[in-house]
Protein backbone atom coordinates (compact mmCIF):
# COMPACT_ATOMS: atom_id res chain seq x y z
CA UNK A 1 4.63 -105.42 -52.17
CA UNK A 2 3.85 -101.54 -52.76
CA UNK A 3 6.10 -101.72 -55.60
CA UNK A 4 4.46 -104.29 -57.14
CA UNK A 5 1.66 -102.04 -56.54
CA UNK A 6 2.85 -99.21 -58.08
CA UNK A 7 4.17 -100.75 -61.19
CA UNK A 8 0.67 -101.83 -61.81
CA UNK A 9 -0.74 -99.10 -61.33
CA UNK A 10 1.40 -97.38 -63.56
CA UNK A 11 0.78 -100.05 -66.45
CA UNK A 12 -3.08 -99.46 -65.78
CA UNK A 13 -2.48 -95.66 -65.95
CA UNK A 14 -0.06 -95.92 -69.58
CA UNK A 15 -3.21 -98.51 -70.57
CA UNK A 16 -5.54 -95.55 -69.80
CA UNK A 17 -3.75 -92.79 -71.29
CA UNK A 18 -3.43 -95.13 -74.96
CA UNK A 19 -6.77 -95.41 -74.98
CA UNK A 20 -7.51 -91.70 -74.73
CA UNK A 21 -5.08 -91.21 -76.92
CA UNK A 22 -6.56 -93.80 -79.61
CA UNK A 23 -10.15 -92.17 -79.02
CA UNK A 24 -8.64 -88.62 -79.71
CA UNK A 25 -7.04 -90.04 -83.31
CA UNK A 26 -9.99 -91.01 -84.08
CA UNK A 27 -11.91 -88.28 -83.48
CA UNK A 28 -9.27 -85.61 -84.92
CA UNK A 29 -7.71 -88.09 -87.81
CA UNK A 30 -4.65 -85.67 -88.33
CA UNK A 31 -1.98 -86.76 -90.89
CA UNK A 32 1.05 -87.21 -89.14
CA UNK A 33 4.10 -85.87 -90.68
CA UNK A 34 6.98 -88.46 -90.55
């Protein structure tokens, strides 16, 4: 059961962490060089 746990924590934490991450390329729109 604490696995289960875990791995949804870990999915909340990755969902967190895109979100920042989306907020930040918005606010700094930097060209990304591909």
């Amino acid at each position: 059961d604490s696995v289960l746990v875990f791995s949804k924590t870990l999915q909340d934490i990755k969902r967190l962490i895109r979100a920042r991450t989306g907020i930040l390329d918005n606010l700094f729109i930097i060209p990304h060089p591909h």
